[in-house]
C-alpha atoms as a PDB file:
ATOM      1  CA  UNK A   1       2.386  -5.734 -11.258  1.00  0.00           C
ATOM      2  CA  UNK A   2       1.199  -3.031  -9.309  1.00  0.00           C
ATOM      3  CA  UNK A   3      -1.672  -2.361  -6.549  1.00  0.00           C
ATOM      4  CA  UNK A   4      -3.687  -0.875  -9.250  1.00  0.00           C
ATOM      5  CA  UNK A   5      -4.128  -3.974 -11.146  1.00  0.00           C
ATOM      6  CA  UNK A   6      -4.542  -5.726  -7.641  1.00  0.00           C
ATOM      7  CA  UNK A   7      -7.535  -3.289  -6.998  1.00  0.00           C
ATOM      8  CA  UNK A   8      -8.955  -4.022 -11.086  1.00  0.00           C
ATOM      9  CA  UNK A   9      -8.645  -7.736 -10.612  1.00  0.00           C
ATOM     10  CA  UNK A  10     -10.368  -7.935  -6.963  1.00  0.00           C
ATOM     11  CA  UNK A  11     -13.236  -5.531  -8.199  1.00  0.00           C
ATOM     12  CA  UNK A  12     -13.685  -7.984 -11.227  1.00  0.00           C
ATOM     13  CA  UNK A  13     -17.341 -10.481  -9.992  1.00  0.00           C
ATOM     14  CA  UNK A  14     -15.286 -13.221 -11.234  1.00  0.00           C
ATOM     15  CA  UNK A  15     -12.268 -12.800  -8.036  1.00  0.00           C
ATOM     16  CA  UNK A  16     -14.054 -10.506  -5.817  1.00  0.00           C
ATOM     17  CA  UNK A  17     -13.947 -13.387  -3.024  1.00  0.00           C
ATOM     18  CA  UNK A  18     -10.178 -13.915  -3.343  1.00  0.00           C
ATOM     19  CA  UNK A  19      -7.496 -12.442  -0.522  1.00  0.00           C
ATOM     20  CA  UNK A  20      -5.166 -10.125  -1.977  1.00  0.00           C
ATOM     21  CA  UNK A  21      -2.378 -13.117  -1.771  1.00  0.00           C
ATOM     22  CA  UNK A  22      -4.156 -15.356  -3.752  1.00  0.00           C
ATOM     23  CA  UNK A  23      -4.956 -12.538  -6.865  1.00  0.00           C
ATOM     24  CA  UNK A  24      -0.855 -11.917  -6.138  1.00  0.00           C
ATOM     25  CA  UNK A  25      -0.346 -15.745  -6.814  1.00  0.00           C
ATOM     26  CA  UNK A  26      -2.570 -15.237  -9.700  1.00  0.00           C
ATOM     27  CA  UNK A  27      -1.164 -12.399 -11.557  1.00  0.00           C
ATOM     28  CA  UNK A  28       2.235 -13.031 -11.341  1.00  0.00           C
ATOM     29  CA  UNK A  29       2.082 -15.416 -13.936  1.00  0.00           C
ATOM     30  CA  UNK A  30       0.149 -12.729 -16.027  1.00  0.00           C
ATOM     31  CA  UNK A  31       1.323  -9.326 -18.213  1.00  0.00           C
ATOM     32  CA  UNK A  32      -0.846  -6.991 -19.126  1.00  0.00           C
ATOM     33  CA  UNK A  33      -1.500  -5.871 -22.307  1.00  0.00           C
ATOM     34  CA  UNK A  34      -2.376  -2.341 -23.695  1.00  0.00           C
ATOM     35  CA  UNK A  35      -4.668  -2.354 -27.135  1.00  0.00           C
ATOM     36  CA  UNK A  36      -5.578   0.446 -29.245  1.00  0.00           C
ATOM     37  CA  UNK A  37      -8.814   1.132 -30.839  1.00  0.00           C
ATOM     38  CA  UNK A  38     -10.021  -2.228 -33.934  1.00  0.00           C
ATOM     39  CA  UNK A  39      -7.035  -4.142 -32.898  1.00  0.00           C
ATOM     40  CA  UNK A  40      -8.102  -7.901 -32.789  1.00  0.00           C
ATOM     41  CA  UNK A  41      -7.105  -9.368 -29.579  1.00  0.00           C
ATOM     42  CA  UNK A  42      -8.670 -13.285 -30.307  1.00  0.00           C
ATOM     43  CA  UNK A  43      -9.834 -14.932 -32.762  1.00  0.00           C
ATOM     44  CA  UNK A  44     -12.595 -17.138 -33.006  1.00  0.00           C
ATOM     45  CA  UNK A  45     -11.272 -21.145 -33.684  1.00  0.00           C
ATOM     46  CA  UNK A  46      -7.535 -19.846 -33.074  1.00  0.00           C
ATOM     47  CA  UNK A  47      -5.855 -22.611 -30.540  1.00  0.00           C
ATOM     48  CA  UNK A  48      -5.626 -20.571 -27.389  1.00  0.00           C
ATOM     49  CA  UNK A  49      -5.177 -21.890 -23.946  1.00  0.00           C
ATOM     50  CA  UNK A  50      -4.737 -18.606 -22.471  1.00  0.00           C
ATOM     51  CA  UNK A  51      -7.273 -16.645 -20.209  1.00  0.00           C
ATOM     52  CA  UNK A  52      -7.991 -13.245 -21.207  1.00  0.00           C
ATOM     53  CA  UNK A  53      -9.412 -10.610 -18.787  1.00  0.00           C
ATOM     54  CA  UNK A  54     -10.411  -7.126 -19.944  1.00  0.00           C
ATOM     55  CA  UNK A  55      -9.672  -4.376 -16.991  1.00  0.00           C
ATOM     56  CA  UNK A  56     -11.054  -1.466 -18.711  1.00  0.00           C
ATOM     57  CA  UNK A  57     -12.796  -0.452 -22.017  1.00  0.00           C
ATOM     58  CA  UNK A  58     -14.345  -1.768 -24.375  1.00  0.00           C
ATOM     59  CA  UNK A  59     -14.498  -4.965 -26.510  1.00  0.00           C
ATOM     60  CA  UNK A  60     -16.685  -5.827 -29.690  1.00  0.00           C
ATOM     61  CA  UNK A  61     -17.272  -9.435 -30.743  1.00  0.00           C
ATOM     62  CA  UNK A  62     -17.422  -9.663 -34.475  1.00  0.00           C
ATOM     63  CA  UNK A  63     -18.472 -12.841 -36.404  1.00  0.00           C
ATOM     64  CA  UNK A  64     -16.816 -14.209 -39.356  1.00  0.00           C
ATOM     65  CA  UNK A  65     -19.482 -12.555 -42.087  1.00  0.00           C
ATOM     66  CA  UNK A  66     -18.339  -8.935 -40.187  1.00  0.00           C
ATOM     67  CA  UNK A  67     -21.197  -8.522 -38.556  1.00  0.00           C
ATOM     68  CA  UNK A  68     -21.102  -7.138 -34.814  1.00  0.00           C
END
């Protein structure tokens, strides 16, 4: 992965305090993932042990019933 995701990643409140080596040690057991527009990414009750970080855009939570 590239310094640009480095630089996304350490601006992120959540790894702000980490060196650059440790977000390295990090993300290189990571891939990133491009969505388009309404594609689900997770689902609510789906057996997941991954961590999921959104760079950039946009994401809408939706409940079961639909609504947002």
């Amino acid at each position: 992965m590239g310094n640009s995701v480095i630089k996304l990643v350490k601006s992120s409140p959540l790894f702000y305090e980490l060196t650059e080596k440790e977000i390295e040690e990090i993300i290189s057991d990571c891939s990133v993932h491009q969505y388009g527009k309404e594609i689900k990414i997770l689902e609510s009750g789906a057996n997941n042990s991954n961590l999921t970080i959104i760079l950039e855009g946009e994401v809408y939570l939706t409940r079961r019933d639909g609504k947002k």
